[in-house]
PDB file of N, CA and C in Angstrom:
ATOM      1  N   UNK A   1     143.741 109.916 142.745  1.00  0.00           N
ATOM      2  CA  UNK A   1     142.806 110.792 143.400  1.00  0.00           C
ATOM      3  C   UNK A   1     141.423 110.149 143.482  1.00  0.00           C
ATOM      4  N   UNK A   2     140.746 110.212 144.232  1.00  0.00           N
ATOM      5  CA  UNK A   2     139.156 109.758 144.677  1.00  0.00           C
ATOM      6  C   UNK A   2     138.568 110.783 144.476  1.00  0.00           C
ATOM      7  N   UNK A   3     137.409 110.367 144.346  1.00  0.00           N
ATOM      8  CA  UNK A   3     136.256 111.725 144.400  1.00  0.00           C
ATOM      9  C   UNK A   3     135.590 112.227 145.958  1.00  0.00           C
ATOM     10  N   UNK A   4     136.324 111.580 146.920  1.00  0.00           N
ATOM     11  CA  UNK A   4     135.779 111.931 148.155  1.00  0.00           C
ATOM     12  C   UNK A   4     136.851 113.006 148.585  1.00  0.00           C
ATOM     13  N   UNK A   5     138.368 112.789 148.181  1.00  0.00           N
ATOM     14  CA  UNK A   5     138.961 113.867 148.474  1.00  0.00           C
ATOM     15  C   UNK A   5     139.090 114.884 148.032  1.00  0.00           C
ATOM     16  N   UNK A   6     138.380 115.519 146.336  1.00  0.00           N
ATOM     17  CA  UNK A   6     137.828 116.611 145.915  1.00  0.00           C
ATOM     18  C   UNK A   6     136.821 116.788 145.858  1.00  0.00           C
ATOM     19  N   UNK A   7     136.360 117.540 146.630  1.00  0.00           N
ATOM     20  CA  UNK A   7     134.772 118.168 146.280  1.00  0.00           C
ATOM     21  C   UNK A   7     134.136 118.512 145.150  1.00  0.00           C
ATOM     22  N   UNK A   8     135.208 119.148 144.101  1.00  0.00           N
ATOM     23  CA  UNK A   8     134.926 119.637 142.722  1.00  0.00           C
ATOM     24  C   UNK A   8     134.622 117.949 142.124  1.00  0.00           C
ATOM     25  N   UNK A   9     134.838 117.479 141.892  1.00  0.00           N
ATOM     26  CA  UNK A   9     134.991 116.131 141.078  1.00  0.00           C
ATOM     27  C   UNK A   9     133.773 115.375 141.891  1.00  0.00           C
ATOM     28  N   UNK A  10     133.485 115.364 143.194  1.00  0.00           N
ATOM     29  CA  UNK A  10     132.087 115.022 143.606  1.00  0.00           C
ATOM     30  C   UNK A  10     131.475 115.518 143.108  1.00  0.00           C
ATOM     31  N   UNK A  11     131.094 116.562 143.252  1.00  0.00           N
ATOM     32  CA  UNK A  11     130.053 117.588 143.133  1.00  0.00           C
ATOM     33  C   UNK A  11     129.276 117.303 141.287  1.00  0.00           C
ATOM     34  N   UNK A  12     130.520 116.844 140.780  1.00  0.00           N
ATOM     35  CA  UNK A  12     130.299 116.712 139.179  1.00  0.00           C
ATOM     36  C   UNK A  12     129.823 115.227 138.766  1.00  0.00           C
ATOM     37  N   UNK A  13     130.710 114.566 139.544  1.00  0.00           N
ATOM     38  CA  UNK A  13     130.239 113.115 139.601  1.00  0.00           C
ATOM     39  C   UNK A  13     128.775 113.025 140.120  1.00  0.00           C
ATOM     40  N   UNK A  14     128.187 113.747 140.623  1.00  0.00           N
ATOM     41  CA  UNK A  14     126.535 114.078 141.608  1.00  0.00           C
ATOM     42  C   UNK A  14     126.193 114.732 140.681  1.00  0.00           C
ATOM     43  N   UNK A  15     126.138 115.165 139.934  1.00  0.00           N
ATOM     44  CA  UNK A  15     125.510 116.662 138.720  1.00  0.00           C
ATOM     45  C   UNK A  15     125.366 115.143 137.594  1.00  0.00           C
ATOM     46  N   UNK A  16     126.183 114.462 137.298  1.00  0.00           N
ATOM     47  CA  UNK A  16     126.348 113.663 136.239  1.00  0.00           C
ATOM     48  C   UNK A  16     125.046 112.341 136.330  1.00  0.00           C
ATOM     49  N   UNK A  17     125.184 111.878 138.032  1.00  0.00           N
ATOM     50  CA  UNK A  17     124.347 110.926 138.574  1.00  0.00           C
ATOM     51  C   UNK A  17     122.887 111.493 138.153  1.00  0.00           C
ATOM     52  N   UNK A  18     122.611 112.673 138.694  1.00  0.00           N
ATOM     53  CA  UNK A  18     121.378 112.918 138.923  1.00  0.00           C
ATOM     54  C   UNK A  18     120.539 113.261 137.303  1.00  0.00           C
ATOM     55  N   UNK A  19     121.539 113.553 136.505  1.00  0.00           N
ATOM     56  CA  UNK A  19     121.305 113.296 134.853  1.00  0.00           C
ATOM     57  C   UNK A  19     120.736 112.374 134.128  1.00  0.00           C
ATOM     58  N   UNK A  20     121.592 111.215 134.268  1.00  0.00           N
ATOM     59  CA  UNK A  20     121.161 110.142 134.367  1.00  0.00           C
ATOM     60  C   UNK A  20     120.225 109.167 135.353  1.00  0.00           C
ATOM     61  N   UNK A  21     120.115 109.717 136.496  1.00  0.00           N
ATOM     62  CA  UNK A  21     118.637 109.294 136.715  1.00  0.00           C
ATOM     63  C   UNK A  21     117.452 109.868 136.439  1.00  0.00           C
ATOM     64  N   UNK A  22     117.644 111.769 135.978  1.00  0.00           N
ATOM     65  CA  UNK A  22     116.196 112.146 135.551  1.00  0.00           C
ATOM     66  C   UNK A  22     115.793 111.509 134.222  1.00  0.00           C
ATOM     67  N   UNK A  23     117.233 111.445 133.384  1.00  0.00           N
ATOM     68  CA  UNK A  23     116.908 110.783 131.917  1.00  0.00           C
ATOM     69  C   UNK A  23     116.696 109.436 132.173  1.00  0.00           C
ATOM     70  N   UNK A  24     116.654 108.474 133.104  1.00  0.00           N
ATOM     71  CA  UNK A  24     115.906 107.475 133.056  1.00  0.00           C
ATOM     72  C   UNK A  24     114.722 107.046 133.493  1.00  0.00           C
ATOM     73  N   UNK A  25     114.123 108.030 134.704  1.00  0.00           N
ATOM     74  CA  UNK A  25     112.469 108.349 135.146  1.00  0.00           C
ATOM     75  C   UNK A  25     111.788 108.932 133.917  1.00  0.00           C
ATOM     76  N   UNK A  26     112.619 109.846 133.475  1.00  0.00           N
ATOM     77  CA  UNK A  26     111.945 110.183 131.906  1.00  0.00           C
ATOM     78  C   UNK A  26     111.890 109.281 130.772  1.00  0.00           C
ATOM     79  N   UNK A  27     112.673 108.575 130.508  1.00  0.00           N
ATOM     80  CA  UNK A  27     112.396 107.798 129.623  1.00  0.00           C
ATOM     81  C   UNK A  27     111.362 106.488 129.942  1.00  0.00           C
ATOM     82  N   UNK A  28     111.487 106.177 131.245  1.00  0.00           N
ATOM     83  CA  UNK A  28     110.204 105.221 131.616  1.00  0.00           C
ATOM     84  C   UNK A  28     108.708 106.136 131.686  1.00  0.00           C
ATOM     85  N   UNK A  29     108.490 107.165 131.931  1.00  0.00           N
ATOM     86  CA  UNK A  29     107.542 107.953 132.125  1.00  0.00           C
ATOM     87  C   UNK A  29     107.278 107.990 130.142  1.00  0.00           C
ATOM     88  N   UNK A  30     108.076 108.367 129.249  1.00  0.00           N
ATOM     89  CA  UNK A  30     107.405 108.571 127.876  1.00  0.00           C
ATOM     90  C   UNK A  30     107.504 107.309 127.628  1.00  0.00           C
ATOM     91  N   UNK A  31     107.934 106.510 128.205  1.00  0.00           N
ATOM     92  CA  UNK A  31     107.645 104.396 127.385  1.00  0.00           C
ATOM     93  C   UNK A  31     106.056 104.104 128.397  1.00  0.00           C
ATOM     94  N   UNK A  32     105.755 104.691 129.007  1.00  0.00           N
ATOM     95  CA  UNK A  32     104.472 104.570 129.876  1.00  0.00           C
ATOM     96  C   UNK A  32     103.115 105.299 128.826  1.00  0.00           C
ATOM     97  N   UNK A  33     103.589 106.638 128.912  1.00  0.00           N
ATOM     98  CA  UNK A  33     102.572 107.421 127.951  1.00  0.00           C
ATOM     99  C   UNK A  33     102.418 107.035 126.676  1.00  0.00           C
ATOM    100  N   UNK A  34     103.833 105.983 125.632  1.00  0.00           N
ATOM    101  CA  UNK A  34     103.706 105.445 124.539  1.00  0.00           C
ATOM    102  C   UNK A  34     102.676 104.015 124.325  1.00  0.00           C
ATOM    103  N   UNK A  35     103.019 103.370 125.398  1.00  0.00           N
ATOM    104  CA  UNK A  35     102.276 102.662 125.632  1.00  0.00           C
ATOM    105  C   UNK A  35     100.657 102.889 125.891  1.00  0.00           C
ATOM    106  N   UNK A  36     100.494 103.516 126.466  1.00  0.00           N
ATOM    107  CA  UNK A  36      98.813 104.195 126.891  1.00  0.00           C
ATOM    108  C   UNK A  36      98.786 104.200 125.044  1.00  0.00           C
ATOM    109  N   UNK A  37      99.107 105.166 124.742  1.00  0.00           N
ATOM    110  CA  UNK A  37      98.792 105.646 123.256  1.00  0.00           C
ATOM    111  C   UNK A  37      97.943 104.705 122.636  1.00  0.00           C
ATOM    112  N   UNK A  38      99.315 103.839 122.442  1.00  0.00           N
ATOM    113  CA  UNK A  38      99.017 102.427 121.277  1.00  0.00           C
ATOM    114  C   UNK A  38      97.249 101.582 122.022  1.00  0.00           C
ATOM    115  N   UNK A  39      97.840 101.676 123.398  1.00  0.00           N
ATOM    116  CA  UNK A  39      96.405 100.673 123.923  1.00  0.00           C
ATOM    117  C   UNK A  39      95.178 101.324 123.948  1.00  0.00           C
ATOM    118  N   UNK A  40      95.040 102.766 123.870  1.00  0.00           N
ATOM    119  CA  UNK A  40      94.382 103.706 123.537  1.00  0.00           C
ATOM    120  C   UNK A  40      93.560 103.554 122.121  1.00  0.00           C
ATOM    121  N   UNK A  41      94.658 103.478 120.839  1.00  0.00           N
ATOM    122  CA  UNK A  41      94.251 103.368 119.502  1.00  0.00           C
ATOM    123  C   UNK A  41      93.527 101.894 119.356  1.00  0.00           C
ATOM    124  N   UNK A  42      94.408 100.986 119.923  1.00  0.00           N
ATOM    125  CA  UNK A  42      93.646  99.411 119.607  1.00  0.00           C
ATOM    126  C   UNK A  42      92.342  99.293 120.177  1.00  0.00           C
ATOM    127  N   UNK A  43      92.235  99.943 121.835  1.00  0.00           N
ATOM    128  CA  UNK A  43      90.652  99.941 122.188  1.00  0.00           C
ATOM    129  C   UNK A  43      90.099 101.031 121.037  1.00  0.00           C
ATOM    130  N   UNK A  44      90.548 101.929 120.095  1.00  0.00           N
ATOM    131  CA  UNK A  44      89.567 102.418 119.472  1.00  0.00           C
ATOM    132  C   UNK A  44      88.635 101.482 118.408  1.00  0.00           C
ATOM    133  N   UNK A  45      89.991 101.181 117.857  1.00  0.00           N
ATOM    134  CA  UNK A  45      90.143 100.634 116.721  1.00  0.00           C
ATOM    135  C   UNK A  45      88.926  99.206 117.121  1.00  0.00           C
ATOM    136  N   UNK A  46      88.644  98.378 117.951  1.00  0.00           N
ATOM    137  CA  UNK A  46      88.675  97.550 118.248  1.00  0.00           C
ATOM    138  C   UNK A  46      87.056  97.845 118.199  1.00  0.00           C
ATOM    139  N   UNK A  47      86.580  99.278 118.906  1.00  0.00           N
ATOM    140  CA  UNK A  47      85.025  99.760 119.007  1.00  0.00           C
ATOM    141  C   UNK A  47      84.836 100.141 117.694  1.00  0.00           C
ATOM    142  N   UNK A  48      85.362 100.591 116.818  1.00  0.00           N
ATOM    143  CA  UNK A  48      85.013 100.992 115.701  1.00  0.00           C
ATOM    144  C   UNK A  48      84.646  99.699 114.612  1.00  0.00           C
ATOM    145  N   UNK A  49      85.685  98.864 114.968  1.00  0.00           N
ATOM    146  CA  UNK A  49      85.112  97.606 114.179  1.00  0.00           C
ATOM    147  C   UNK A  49      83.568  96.798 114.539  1.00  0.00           C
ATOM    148  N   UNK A  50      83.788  97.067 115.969  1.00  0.00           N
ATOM    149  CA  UNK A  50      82.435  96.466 116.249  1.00  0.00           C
ATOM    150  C   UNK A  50      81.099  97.231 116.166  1.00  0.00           C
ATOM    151  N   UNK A  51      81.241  98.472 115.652  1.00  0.00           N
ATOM    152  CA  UNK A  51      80.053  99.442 115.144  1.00  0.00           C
ATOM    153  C   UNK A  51      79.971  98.943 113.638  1.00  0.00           C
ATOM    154  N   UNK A  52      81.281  98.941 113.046  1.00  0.00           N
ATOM    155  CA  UNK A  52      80.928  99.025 111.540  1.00  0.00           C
ATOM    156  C   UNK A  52      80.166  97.681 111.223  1.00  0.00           C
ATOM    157  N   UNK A  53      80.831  96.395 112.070  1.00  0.00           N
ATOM    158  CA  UNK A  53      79.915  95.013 111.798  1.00  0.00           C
ATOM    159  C   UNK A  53      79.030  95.159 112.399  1.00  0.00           C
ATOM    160  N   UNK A  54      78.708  95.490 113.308  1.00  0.00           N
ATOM    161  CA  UNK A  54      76.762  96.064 113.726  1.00  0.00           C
ATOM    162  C   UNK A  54      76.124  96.470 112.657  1.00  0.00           C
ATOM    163  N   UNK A  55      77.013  97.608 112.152  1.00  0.00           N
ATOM    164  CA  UNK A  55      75.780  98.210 110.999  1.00  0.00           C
ATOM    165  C   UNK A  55      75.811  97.271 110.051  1.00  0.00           C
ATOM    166  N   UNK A  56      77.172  96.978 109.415  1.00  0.00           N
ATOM    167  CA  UNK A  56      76.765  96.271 108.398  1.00  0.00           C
ATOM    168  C   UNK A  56      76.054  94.392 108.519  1.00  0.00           C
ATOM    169  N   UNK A  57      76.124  94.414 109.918  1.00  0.00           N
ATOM    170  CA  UNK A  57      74.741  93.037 109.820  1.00  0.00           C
ATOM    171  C   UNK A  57      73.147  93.595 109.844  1.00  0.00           C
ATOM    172  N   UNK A  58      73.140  94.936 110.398  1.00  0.00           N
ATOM    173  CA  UNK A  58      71.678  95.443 110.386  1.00  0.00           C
ATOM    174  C   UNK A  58      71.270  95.832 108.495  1.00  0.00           C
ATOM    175  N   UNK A  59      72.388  96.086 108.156  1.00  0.00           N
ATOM    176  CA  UNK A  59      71.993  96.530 106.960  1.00  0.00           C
ATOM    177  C   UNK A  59      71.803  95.066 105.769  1.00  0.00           C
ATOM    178  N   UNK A  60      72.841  94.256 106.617  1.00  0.00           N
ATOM    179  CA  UNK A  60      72.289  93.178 105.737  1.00  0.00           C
ATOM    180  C   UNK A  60      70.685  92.574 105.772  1.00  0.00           C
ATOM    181  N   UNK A  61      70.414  92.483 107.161  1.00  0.00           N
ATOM    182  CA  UNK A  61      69.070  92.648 107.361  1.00  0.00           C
ATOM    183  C   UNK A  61      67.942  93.331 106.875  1.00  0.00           C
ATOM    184  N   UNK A  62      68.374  94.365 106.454  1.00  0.00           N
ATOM    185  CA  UNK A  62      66.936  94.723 105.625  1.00  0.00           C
ATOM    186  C   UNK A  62      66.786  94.501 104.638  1.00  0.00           C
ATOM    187  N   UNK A  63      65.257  94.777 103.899  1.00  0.00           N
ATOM    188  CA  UNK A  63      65.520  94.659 102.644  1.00  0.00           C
ATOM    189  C   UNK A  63      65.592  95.246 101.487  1.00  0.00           C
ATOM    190  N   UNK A  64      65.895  94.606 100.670  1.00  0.00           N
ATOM    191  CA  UNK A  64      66.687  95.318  99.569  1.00  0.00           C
ATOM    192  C   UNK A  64      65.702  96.564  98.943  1.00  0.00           C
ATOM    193  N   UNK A  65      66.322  97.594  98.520  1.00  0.00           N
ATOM    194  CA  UNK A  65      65.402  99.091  98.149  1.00  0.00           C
ATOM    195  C   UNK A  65      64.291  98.563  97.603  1.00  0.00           C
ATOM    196  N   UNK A  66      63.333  99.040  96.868  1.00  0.00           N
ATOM    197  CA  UNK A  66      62.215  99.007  96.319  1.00  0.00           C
ATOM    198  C   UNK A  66      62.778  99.603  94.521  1.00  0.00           C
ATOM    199  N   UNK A  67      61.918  98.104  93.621  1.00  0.00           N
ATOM    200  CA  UNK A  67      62.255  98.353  92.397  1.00  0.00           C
ATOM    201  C   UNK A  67      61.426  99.849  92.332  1.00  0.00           C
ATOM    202  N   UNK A  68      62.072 100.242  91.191  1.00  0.00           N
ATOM    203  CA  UNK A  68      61.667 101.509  90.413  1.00  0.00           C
ATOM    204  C   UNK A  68      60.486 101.156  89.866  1.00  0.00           C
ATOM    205  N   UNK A  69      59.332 102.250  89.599  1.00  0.00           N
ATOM    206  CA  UNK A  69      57.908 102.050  89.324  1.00  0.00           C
ATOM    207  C   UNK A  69      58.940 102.336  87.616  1.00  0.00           C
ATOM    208  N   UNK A  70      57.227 101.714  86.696  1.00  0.00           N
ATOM    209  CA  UNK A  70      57.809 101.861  85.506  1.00  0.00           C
ATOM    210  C   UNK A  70      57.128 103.264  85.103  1.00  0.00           C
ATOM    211  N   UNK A  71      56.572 103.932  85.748  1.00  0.00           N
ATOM    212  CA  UNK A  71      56.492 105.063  84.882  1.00  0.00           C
ATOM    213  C   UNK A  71      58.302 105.429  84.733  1.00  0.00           C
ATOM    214  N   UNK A  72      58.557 105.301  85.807  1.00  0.00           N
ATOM    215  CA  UNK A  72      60.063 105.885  85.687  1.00  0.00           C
ATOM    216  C   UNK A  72      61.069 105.660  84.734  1.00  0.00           C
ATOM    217  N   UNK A  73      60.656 104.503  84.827  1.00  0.00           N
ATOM    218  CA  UNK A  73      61.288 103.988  83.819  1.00  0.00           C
ATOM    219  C   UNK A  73      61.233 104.316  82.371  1.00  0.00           C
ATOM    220  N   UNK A  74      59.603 104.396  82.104  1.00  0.00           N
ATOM    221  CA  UNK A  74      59.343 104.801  80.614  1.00  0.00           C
ATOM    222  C   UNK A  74      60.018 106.638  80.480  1.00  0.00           C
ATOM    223  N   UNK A  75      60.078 107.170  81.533  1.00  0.00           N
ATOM    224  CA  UNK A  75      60.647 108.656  81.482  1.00  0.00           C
ATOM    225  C   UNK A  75      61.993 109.217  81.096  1.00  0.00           C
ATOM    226  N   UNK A  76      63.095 107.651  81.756  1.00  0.00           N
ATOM    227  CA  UNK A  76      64.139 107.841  81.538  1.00  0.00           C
ATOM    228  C   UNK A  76      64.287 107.182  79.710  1.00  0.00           C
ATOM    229  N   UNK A  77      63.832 106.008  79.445  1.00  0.00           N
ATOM    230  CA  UNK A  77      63.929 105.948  77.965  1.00  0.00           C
ATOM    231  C   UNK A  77      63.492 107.345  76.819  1.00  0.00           C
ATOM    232  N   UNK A  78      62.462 107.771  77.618  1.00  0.00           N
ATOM    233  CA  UNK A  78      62.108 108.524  76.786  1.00  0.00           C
ATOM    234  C   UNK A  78      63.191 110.146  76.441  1.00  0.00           C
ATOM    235  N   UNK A  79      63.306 110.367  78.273  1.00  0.00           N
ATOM    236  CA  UNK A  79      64.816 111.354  77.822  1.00  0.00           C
ATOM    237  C   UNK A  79      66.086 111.263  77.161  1.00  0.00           C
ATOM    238  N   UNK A  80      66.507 109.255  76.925  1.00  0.00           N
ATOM    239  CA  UNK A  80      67.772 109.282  76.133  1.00  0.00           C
ATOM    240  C   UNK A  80      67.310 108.916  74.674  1.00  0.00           C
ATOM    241  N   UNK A  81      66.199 108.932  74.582  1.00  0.00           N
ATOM    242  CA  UNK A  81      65.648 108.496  73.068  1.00  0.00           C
ATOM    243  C   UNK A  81      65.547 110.052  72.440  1.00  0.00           C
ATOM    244  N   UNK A  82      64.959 111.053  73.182  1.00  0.00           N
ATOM    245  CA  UNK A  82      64.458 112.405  72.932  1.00  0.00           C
ATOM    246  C   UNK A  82      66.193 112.886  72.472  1.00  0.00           C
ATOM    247  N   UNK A  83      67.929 112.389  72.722  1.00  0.00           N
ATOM    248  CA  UNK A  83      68.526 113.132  72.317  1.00  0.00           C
ATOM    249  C   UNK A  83      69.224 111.767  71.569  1.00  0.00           C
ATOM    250  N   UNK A  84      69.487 113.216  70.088  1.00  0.00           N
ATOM    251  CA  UNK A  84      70.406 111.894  69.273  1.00  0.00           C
ATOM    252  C   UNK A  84      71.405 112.045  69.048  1.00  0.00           C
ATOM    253  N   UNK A  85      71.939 110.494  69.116  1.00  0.00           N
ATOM    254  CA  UNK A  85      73.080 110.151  69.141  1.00  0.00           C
ATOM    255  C   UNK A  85      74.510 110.430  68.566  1.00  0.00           C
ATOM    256  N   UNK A  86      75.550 111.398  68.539  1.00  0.00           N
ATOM    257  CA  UNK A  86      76.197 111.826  67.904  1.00  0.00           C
ATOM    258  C   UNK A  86      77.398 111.071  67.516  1.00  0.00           C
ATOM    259  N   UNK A  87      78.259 110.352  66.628  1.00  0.00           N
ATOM    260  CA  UNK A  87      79.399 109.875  66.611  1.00  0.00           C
ATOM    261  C   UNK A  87      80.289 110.995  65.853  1.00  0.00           C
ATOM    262  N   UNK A  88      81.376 110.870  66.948  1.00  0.00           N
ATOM    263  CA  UNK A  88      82.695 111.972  66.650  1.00  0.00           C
ATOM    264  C   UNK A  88      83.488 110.901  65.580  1.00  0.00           C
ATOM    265  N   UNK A  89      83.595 111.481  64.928  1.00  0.00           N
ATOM    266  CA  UNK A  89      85.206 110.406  63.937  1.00  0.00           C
ATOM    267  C   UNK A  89      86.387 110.716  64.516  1.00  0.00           C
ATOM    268  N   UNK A  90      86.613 109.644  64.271  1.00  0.00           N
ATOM    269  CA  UNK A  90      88.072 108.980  65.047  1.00  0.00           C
ATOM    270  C   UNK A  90      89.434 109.601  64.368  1.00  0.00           C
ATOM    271  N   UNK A  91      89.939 109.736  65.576  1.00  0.00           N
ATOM    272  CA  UNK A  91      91.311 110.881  64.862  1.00  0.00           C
ATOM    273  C   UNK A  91      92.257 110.136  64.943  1.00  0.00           C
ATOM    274  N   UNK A  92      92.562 108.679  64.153  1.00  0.00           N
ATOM    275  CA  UNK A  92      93.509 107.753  64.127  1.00  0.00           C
ATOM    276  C   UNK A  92      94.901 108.645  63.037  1.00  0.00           C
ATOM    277  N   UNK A  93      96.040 108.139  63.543  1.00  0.00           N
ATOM    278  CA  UNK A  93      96.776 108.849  62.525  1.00  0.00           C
ATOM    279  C   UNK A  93      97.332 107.748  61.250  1.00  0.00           C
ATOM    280  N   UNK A  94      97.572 108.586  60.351  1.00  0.00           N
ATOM    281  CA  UNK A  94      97.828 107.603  59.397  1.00  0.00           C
ATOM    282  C   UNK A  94      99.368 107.507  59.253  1.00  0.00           C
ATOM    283  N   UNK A  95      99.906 106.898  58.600  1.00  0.00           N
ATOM    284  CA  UNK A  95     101.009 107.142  57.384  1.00  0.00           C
ATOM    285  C   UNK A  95     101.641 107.662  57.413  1.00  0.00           C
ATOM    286  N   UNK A  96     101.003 108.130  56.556  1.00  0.00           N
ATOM    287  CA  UNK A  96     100.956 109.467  55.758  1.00  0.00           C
ATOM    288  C   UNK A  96     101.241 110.808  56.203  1.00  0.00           C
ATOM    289  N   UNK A  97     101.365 110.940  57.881  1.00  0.00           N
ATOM    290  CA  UNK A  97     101.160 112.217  58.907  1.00  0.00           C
ATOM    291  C   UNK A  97     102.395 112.220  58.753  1.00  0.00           C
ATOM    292  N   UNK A  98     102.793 113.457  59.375  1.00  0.00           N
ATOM    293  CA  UNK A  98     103.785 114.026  59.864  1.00  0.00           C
ATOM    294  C   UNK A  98     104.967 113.368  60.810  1.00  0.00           C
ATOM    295  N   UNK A  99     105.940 112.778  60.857  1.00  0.00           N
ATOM    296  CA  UNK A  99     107.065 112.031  61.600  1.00  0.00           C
ATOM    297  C   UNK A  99     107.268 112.751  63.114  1.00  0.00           C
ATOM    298  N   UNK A 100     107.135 111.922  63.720  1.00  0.00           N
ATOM    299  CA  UNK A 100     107.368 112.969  64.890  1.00  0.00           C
ATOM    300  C   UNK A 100     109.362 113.265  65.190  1.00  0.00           C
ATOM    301  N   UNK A 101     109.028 114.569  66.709  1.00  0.00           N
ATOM    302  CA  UNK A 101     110.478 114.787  66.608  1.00  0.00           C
ATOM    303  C   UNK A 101     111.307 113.761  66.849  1.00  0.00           C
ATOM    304  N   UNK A 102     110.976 112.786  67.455  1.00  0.00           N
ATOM    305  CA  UNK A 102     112.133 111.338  67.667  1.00  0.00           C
ATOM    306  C   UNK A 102     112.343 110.711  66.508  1.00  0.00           C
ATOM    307  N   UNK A 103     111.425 110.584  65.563  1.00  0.00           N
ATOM    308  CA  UNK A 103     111.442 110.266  64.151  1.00  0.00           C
ATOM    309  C   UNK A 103     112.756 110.904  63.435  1.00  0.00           C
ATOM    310  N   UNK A 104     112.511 112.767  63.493  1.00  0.00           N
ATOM    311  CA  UNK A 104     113.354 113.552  62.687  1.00  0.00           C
ATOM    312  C   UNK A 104     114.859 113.339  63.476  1.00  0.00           C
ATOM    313  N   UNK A 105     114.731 113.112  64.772  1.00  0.00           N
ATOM    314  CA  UNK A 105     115.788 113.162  65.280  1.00  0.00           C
ATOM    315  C   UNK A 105     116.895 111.930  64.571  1.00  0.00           C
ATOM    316  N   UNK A 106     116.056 110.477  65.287  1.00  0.00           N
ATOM    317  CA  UNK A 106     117.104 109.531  64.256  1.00  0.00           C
ATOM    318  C   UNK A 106     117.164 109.360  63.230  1.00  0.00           C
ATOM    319  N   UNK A 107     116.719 110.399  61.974  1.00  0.00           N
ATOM    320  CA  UNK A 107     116.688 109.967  60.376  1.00  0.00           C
ATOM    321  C   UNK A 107     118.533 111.103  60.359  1.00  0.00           C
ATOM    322  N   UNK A 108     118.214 112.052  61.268  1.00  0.00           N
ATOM    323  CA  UNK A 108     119.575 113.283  61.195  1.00  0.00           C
ATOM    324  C   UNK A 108     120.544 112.503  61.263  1.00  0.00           C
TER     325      UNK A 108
END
């Protein structure tokens, strides 16, 4: 049998064709828009780098902050001198402590 001498079996063979050509205008149409994407992100990517090395050659360019006056200085000694110094003792364990449960476990 041919498909020219049933209509039913054309008609399906044409339903089947036209499937496969929308799914392949479509799939070139989203490999088009994927593409934009990516060339999209790299021109971002590409301006963003060249802002951040702008700034950071302008910033290398200036100069460096301004030292701290020493009153300031004498203000901050004077606030960590004004509190004293506390040492906590050390909670090392000894010996002598208590076995832990992995301890009790393998002595059982």
């Amino acid at each position: 049998m041919t498909t020219a001498s049933n209509p039913a079996q054309q008609a399906r063979a044409e339903a089947i064709f036209k499937k496969k050509e929308l799914r392949a205008v479509e799939g070139r149409q989203a490999m088009q828009e994927y593409e934009a994407g990516v060339a999209a992100e790299r021109a971002k990517t590409i301006r963003l780098r060249e802002l951040r090395l702008s700034r950071d050659a302008d910033a290398a360019m200036l100069p460096p902050p301004a030292a701290k006056t020493s009153a300031s200085k004498s203000s901050a000694r004077k606030t960590s001198a004004s509190k004293p110094s506390v040492r906590k003792p050390s909670a090392s364990k000894s010996s002598a402590s208590k076995p832990s449960a992995k301890a009790l476990k393998r002595s059982a």
